[in-house]
Protein backbone atom coordinates (compact mmCIF):
# COMPACT_ATOMS: atom_id res chain seq x y z
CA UNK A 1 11.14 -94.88 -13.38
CA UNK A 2 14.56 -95.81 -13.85
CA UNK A 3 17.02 -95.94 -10.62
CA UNK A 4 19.73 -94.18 -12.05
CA UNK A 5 23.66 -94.07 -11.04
CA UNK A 6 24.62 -90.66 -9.69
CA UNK A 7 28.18 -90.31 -10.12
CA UNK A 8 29.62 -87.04 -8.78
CA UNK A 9 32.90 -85.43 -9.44
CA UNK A 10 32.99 -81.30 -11.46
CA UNK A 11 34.73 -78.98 -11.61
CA UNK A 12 34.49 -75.25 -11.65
CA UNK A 13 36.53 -72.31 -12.32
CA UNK A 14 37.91 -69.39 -14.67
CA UNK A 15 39.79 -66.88 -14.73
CA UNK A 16 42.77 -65.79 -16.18
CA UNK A 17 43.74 -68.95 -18.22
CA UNK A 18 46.37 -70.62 -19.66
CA UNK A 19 47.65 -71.35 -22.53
CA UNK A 20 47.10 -75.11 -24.21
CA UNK A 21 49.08 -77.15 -27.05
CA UNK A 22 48.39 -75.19 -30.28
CA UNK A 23 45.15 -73.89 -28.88
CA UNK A 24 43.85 -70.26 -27.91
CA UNK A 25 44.09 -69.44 -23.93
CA UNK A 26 41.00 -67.65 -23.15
CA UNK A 27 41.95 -64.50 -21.28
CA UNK A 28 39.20 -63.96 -18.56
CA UNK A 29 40.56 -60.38 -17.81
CA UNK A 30 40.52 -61.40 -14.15
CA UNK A 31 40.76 -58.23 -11.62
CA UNK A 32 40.86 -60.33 -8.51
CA UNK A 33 44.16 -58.75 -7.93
CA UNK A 34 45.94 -62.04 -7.66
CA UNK A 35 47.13 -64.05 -10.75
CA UNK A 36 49.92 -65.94 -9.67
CA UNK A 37 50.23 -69.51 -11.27
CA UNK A 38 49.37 -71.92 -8.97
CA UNK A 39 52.43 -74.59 -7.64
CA UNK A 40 51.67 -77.94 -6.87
CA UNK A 41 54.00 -78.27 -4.55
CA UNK A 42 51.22 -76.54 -2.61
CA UNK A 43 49.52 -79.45 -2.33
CA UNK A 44 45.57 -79.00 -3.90
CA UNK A 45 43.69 -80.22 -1.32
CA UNK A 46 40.92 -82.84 -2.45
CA UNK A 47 39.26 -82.03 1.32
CA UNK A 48 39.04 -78.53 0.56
CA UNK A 49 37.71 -79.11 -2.78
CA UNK A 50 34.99 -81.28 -1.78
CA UNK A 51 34.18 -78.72 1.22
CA UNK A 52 34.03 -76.64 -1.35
CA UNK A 53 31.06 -77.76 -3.58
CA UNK A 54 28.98 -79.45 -0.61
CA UNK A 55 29.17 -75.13 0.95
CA UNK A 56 28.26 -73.99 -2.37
CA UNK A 57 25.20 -76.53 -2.46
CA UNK A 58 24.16 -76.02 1.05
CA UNK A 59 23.94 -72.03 0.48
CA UNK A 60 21.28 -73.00 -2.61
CA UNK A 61 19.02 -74.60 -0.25
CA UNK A 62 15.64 -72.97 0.42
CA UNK A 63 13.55 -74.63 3.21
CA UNK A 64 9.83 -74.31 3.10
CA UNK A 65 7.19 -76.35 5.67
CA UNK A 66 3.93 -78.04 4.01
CA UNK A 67 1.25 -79.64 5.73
CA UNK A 68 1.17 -83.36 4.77
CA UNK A 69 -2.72 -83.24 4.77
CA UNK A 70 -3.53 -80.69 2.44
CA UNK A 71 -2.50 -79.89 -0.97
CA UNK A 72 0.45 -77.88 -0.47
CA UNK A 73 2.41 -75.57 -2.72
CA UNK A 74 5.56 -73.63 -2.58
CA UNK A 75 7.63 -70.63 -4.95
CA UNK A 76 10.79 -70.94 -5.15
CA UNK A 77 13.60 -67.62 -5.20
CA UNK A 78 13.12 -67.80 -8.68
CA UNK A 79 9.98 -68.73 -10.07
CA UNK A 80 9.78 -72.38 -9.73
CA UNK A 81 5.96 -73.79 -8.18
CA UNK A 82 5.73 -77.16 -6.71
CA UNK A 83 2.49 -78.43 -5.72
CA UNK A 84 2.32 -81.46 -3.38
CA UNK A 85 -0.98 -83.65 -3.27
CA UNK A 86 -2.14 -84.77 0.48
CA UNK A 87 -0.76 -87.64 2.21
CA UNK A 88 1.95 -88.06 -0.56
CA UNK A 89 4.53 -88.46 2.05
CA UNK A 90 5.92 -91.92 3.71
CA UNK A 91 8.38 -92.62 6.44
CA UNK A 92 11.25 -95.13 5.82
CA UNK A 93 8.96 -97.52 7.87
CA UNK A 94 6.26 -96.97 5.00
CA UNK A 95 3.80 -95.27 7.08
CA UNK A 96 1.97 -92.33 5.54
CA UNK A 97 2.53 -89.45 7.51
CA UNK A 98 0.17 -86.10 9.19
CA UNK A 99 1.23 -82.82 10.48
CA UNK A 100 4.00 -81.02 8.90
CA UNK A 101 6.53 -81.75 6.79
CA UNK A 102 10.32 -79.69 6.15
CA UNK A 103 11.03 -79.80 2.75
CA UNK A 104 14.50 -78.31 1.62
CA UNK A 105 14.69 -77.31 -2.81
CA UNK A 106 17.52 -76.15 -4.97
CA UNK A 107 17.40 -74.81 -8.47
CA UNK A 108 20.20 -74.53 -10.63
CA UNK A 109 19.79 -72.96 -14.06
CA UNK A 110 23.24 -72.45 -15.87
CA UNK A 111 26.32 -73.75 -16.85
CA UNK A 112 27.84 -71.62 -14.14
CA UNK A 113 25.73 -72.34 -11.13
CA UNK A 114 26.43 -76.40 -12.10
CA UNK A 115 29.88 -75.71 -12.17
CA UNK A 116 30.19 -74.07 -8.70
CA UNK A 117 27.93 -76.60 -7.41
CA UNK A 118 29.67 -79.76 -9.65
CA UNK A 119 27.01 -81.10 -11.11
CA UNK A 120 27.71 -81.65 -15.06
CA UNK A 121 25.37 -82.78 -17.21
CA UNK A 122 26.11 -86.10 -18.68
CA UNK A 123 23.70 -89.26 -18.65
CA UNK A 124 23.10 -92.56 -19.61
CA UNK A 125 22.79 -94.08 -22.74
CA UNK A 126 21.37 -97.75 -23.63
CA UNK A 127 24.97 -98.92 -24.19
CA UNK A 128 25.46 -98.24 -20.99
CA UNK A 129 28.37 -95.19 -22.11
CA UNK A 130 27.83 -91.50 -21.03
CA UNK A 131 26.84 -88.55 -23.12
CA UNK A 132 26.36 -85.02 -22.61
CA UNK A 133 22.93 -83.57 -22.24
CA UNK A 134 21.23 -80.12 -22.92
CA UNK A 135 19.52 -78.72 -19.67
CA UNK A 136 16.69 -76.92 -18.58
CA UNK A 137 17.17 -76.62 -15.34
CA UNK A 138 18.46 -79.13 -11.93
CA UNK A 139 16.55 -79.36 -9.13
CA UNK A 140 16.82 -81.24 -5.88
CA UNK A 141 13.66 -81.72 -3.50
CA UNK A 142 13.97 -83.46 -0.08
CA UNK A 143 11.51 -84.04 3.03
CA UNK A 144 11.75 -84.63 5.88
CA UNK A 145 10.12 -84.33 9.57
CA UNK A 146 11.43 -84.58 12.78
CA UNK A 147 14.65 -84.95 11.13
CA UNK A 148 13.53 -88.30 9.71
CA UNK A 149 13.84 -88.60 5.68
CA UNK A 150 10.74 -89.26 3.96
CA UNK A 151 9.66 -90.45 0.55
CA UNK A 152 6.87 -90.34 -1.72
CA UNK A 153 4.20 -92.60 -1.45
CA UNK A 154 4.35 -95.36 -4.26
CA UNK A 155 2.02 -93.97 -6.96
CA UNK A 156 1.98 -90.39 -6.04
CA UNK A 157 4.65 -87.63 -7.52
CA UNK A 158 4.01 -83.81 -7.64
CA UNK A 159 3.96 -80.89 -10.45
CA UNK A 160 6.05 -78.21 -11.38
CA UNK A 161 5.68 -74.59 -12.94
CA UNK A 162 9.84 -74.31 -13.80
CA UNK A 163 11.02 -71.15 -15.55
CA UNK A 164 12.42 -71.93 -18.94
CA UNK A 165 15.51 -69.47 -18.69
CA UNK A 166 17.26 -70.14 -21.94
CA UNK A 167 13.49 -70.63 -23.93
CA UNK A 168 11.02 -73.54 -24.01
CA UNK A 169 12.43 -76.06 -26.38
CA UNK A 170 10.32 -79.14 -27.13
CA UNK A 171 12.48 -81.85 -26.65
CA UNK A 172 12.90 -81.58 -23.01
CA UNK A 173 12.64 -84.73 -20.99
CA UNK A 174 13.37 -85.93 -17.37
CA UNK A 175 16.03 -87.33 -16.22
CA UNK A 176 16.51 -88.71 -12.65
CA UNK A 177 19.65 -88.85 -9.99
CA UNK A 178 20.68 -89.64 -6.70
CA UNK A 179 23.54 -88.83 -4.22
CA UNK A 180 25.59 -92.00 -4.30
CA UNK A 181 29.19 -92.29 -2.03
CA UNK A 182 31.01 -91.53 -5.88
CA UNK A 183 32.30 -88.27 -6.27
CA UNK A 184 31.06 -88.28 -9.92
CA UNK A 185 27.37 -87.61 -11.45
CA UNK A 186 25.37 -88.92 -13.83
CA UNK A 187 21.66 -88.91 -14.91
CA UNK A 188 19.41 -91.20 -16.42
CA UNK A 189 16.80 -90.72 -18.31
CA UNK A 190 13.00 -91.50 -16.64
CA UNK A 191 10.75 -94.27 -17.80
CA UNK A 192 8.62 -91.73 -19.46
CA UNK A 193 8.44 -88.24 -19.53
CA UNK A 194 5.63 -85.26 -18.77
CA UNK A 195 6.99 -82.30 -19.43
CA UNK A 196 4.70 -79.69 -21.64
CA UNK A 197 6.14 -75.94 -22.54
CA UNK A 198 4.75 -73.01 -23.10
CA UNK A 199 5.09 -69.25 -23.34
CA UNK A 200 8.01 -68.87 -20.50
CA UNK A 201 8.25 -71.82 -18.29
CA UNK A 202 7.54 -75.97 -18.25
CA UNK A 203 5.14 -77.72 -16.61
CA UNK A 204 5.97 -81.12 -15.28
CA UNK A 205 5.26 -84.08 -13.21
CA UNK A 206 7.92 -85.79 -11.10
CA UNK A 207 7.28 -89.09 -9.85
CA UNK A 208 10.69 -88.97 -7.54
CA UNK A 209 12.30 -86.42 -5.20
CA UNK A 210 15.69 -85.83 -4.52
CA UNK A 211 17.91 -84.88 -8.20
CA UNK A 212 15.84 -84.10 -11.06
CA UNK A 213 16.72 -82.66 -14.44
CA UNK A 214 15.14 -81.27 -17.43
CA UNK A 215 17.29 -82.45 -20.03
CA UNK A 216 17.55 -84.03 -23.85
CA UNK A 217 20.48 -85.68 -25.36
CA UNK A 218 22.51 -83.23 -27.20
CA UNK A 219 22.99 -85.36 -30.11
CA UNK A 220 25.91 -83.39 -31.65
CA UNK A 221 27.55 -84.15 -35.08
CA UNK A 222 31.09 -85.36 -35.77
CA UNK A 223 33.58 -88.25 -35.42
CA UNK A 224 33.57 -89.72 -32.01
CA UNK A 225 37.03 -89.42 -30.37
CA UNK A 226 38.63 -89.68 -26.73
CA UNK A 227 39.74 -86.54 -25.07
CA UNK A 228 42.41 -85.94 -22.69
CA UNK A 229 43.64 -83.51 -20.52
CA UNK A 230 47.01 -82.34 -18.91
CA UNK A 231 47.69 -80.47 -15.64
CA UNK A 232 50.16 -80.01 -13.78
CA UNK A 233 51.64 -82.80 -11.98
CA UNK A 234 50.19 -83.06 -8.65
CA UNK A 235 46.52 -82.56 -9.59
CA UNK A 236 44.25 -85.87 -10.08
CA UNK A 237 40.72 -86.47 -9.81
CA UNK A 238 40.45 -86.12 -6.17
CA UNK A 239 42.42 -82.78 -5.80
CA UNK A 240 41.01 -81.10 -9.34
CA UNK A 241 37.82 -81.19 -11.76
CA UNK A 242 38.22 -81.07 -15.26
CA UNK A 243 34.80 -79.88 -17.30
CA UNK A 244 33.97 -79.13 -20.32
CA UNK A 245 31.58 -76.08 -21.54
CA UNK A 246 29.84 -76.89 -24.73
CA UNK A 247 30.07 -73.40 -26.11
CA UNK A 248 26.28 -72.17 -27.46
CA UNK A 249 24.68 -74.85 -25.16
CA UNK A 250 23.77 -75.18 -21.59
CA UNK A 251 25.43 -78.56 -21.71
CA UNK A 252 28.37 -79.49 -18.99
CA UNK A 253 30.68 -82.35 -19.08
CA UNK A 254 33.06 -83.20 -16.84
CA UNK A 255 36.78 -85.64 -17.23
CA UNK A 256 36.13 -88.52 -14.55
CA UNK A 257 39.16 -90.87 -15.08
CA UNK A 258 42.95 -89.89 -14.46
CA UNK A 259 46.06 -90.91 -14.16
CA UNK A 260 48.89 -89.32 -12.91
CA UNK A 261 47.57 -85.75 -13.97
CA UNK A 262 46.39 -86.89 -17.45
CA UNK A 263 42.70 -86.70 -17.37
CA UNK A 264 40.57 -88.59 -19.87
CA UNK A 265 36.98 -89.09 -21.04
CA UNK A 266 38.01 -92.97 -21.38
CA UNK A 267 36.66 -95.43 -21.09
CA UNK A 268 33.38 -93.80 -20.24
CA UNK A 269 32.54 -91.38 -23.56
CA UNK A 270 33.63 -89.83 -26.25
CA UNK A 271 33.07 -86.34 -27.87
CA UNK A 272 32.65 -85.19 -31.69
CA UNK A 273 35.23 -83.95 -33.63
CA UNK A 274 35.12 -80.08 -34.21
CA UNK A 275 33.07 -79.45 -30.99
CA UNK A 276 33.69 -75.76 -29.52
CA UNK A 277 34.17 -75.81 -26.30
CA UNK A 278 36.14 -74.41 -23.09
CA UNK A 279 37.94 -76.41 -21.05
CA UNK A 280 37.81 -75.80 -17.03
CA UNK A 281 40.37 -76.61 -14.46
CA UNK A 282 39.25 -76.03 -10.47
CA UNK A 283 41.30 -76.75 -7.69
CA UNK A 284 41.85 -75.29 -4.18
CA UNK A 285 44.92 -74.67 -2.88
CA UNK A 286 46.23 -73.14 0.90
CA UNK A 287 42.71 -72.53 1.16
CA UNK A 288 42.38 -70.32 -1.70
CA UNK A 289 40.45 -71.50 -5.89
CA UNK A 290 42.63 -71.91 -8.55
CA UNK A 291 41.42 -71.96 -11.69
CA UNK A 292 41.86 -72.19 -15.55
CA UNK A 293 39.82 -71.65 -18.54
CA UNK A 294 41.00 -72.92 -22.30
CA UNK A 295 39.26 -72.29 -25.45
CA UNK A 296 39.86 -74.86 -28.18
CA UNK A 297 38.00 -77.35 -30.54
CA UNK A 298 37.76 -80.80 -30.37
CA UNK A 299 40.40 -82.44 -32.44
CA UNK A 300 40.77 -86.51 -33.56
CA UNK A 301 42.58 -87.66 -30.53
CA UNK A 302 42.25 -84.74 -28.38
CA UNK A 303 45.18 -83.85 -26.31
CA UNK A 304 44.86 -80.42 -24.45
CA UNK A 305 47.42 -79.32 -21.89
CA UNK A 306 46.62 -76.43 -19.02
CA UNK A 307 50.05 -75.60 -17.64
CA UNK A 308 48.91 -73.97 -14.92
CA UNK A 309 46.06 -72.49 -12.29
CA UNK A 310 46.03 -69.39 -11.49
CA UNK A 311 44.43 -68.16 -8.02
CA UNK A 312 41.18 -66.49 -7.99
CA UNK A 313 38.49 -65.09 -5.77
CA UNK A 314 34.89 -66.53 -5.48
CA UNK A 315 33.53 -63.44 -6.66
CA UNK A 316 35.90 -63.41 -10.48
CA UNK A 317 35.68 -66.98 -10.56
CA UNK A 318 31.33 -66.46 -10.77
CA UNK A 319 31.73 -63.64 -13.17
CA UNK A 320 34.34 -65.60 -15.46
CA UNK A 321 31.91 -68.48 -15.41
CA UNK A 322 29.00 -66.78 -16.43
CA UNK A 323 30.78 -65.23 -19.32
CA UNK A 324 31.02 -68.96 -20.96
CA UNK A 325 29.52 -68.67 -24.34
């Protein structure tokens, strides 16, 4: 299994829109009741934004308690089975451990749940560049006992029943991630794969805990090209995420690199000419998201700009997201 580098940074929002050089301004029909473009002059906080995303993760988790001796297996909210084999379980120390063990999962499915939880999809290649993937699915396991992190046992891993939401597709692989002290995220993809589907859902076998991700490279045709993005000044990487929908796919990308408030998928990817896709702008400001959502095409030398966020509530900004194509 490949170690991979997790970068985390993302982005989120939606709602109203704005309107981008010679490109359509999705309207979100937002009824929050409050559309007023956002000022930077506000300040955007990057604490708050960060706060953000680590509350939206934390309200995801589901805690279960196995016992390390037996084989041991848990449902998730929605659908997913994990079975544990006995005495899979180490201590940092490398002891194998008895009695019970806490084990905290989340499950993310969509575009929109990885967006209010910033975790895009982009991984890896060989040449060492990223590239957006197509998921089935994100899911973070963690033990633990006596508040004490544990591991798995070298040579041991565990298997999964995971509902295939958007279909089975065949090329599905796994990738693997962990938290790093980057706000950005990446995956990589495993050593080798076992995932088989069928009728509704995937069975797998994970050989790692913590970030996994049932994923194949998205492999979409066109010229490669840079892409950039303009906000407002005042927003930069730590104070706003940039992502990018692939429209049709459950594929997320996200803008890591910025200066000023130009972001830019330089120097760590490009994108294909005559991609569809929506453009995302998050921020939080006085306490309160800001968002924007652009719909435009992916152009030699992309330049898009966002002139402004507009303020939202958590409950528009969900609905807006899920209405991605």
């Amino acid at each position: 299994m490949k170690k991979m580098k997790f970068i985390m940074l993302t982005m989120l929002g939606v709602t109203l829109a704005t309107v981008s050089c010679k490109k359509e301004v999705v309207d979100t029909g937002s009824s929050s009741g409050t559309t007023t473009p956002s000022d930077p002059i506000e300040n955007p906080s990057a604490v708050d934004l960060g706060n953000y995303f680590k509350d939206n993760l934390d309200n995801q988790k589901q805690y279960f308690t196995i016992d390390a001796g037996n084989v041991s297996t848990i449902t998730s909210s929605k659908g997913a089975i994990l079975t544990f084999s006995p005495n899979s379980f180490q201590n940092q120390a490398g002891a194998v451990v008895t009695g019970n063990i806490d084990l905290e999962f989340i499950e993310l499915y969509s575009k929109a749940e990885m967006m209010l939880m910033n975790m895009p999809t982009m991984a890896i290649v060989p040449s060492g560049e990223l590239a957006p993937l197509i998921s089935g699915g994100e899911f973070k396991v963690t033990a633990s006992q006596n508040g004490q992190s544990l591991n798995l046992v070298n040579g041991y891993g565990y298997s999964a029943q995971i509902p295939a939401v958007n279909g089975v597709d065949p090329n599905m692989e796994i990738f693997y991630g962990t938290a790093g002290a980057s706000d950005t995220v990446t995956w990589e993809n495993a050593d080798s794969s076992m995932v088989f589907g069928q009728g509704n859902e995937y069975n797998a076998y994970f050989d790692s805990i913590n970030w996994v991700n049932l994923d194949y490279f998205s492999n979409l045709p066109g010229t490669p090209t840079t892409v950039q993005v303009e906000v407002p000044q005042g927003f930069n990487n730590t104070n706003c995420v940039i992502y990018v929908s692939f429209d049709g796919l459950n594929s997320l990308g996200a803008l890591y690199n910025s200066t000023n408030n130009v972001f830019t998928s330089a120097p760590y990817y490009t994108l294909p000419a005559g991609t569809d896709v929506h453009f995302v702008a998050f921020s939080i400001i006085g306490g309160n998201p800001h968002v924007a959502i652009v719909s435009s095409q992916i152009t030699n030398n992309h330049y898009e700009i966002i002139p402004a966020l507009t303020q939202t509530t958590d409950t528009q900004l969900a609905a807006d997201l899920l209405n991605l194509p």
